[in-house]
C-alpha atoms as a PDB file:
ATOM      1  CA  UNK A   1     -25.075 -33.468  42.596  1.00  0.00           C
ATOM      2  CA  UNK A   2     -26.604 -31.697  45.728  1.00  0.00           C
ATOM      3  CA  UNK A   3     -26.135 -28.225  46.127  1.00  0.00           C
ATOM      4  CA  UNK A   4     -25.308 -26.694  48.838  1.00  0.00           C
ATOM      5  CA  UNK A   5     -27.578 -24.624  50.664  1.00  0.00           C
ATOM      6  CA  UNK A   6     -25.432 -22.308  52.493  1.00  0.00           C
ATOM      7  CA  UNK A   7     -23.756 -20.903  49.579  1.00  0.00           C
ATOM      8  CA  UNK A   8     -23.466 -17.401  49.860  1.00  0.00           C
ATOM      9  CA  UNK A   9     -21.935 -14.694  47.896  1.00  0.00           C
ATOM     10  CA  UNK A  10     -18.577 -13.755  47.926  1.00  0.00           C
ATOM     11  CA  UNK A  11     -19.477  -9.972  47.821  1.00  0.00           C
ATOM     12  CA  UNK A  12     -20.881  -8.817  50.970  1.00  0.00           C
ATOM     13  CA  UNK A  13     -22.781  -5.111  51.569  1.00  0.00           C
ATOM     14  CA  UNK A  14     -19.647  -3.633  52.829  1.00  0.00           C
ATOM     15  CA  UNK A  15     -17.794  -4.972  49.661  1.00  0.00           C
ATOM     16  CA  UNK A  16     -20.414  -3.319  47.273  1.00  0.00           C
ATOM     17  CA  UNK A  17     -20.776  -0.004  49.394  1.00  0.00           C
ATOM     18  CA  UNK A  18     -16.729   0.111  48.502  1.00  0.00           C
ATOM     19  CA  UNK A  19     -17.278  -0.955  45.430  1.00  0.00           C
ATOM     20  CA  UNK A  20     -19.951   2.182  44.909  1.00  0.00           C
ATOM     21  CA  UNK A  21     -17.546   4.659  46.535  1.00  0.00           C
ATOM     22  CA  UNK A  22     -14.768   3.981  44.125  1.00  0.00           C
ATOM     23  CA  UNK A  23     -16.787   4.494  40.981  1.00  0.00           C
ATOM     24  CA  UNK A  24     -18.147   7.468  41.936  1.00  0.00           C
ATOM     25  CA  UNK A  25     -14.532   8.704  43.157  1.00  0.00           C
ATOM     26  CA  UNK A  26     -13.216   7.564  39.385  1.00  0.00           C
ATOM     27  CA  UNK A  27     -16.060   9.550  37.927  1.00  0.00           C
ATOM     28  CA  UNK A  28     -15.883  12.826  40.048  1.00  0.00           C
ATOM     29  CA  UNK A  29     -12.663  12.391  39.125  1.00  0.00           C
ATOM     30  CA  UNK A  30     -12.910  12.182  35.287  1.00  0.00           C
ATOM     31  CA  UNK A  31     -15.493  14.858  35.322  1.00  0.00           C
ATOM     32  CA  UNK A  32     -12.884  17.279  36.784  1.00  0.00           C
ATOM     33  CA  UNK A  33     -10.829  16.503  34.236  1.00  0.00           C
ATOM     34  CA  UNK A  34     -13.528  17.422  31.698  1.00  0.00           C
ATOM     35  CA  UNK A  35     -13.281  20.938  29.821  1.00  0.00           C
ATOM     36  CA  UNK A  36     -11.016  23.433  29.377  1.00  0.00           C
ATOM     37  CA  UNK A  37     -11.621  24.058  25.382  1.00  0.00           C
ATOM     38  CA  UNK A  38     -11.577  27.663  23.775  1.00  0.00           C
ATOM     39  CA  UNK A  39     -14.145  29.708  22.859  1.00  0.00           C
ATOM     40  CA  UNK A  40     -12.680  30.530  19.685  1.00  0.00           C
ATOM     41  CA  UNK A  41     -10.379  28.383  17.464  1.00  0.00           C
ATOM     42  CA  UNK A  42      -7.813  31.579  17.809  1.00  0.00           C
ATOM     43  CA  UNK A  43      -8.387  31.495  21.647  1.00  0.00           C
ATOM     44  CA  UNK A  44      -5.571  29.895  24.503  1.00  0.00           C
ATOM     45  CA  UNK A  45      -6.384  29.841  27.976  1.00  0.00           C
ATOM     46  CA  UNK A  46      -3.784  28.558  30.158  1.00  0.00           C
ATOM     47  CA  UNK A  47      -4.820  28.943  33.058  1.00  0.00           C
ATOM     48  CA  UNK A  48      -8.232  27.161  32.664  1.00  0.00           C
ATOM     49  CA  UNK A  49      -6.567  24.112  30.830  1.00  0.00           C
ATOM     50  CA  UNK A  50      -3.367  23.903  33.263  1.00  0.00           C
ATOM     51  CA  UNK A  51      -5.607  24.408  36.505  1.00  0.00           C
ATOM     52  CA  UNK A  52      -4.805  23.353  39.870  1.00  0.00           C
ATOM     53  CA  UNK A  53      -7.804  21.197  40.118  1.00  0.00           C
ATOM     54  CA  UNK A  54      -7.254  19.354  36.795  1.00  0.00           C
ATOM     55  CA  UNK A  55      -3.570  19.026  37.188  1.00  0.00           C
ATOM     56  CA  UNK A  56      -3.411  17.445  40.466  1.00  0.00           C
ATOM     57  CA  UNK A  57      -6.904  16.972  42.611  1.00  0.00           C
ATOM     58  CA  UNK A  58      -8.792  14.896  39.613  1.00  0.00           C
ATOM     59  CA  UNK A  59      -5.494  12.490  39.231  1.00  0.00           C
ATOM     60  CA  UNK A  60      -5.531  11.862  43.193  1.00  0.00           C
ATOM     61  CA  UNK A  61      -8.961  11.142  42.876  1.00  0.00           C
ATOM     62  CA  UNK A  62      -8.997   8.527  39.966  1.00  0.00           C
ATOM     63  CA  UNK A  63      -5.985   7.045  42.051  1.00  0.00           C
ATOM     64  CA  UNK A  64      -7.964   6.242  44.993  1.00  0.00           C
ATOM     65  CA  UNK A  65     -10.951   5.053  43.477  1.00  0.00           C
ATOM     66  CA  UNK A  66      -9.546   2.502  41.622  1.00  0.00           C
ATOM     67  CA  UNK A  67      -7.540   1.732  45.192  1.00  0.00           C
ATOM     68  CA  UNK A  68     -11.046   1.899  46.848  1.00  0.00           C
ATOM     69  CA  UNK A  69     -12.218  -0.365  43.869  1.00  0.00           C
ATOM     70  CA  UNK A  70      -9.421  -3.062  44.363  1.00  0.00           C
ATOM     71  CA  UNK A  71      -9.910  -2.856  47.834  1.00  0.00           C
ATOM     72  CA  UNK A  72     -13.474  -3.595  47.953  1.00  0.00           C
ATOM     73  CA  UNK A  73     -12.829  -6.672  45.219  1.00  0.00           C
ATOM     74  CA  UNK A  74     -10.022  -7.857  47.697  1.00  0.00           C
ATOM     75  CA  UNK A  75     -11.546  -7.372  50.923  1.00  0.00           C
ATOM     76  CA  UNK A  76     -12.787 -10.849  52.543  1.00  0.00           C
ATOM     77  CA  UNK A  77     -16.009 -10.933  54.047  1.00  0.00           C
ATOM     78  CA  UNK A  78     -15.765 -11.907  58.037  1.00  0.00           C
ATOM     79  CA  UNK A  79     -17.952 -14.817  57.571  1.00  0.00           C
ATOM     80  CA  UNK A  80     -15.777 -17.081  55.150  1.00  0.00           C
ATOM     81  CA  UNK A  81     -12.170 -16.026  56.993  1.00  0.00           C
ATOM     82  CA  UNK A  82     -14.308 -17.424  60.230  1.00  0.00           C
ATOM     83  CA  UNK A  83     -15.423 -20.677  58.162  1.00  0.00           C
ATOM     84  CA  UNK A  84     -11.696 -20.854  57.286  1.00  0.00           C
ATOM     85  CA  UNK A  85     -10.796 -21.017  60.077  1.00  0.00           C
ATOM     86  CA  UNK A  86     -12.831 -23.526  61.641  1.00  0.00           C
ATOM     87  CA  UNK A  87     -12.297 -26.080  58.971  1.00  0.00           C
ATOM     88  CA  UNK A  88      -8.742 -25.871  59.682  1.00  0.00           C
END
């Protein structure tokens, strides 16, 4: 019951800088989406709640953070591919 002392992690920096980048793109994005309420109960503002920027930038964003964020979970590291491939 050794263990090894080359084990590594499977996450490398670039896979957590991805990681970051995604988060922050899903939170920007949900942010944007934030607001639009009335003043007054009495009060309908349509063009604050059916804005350009919460209609269609915010949903892009989301979208490509959590494709950033399965990106970074799927990328593979350089390292272990070149392991792999040595092994073989």
């Amino acid at each position: 019951m050794e263990k090894k002392k080359n084990e590594k992690f499977i996450f490398t920096k670039s896979n957590y800088i991805f990681l970051i980048i995604g988060v922050v793109l899903n939170v920007i994005g949900f942010l944007l989406m934030i607001g639009g309420a009335a003043e007054t109960k009495n009060a309908f503002d349509a063009d604050e709640l059916f804005s350009h920027v919460r209609i269609t930038v915010a949903p892009i964003l989301i979208t490509l953070g959590y494709i950033v964020i399965v990106y970074s979970i799927m990328k593979k590291p350089k390292s272990v591919s070149d392991q792999s491939t040595e092994k073989e």
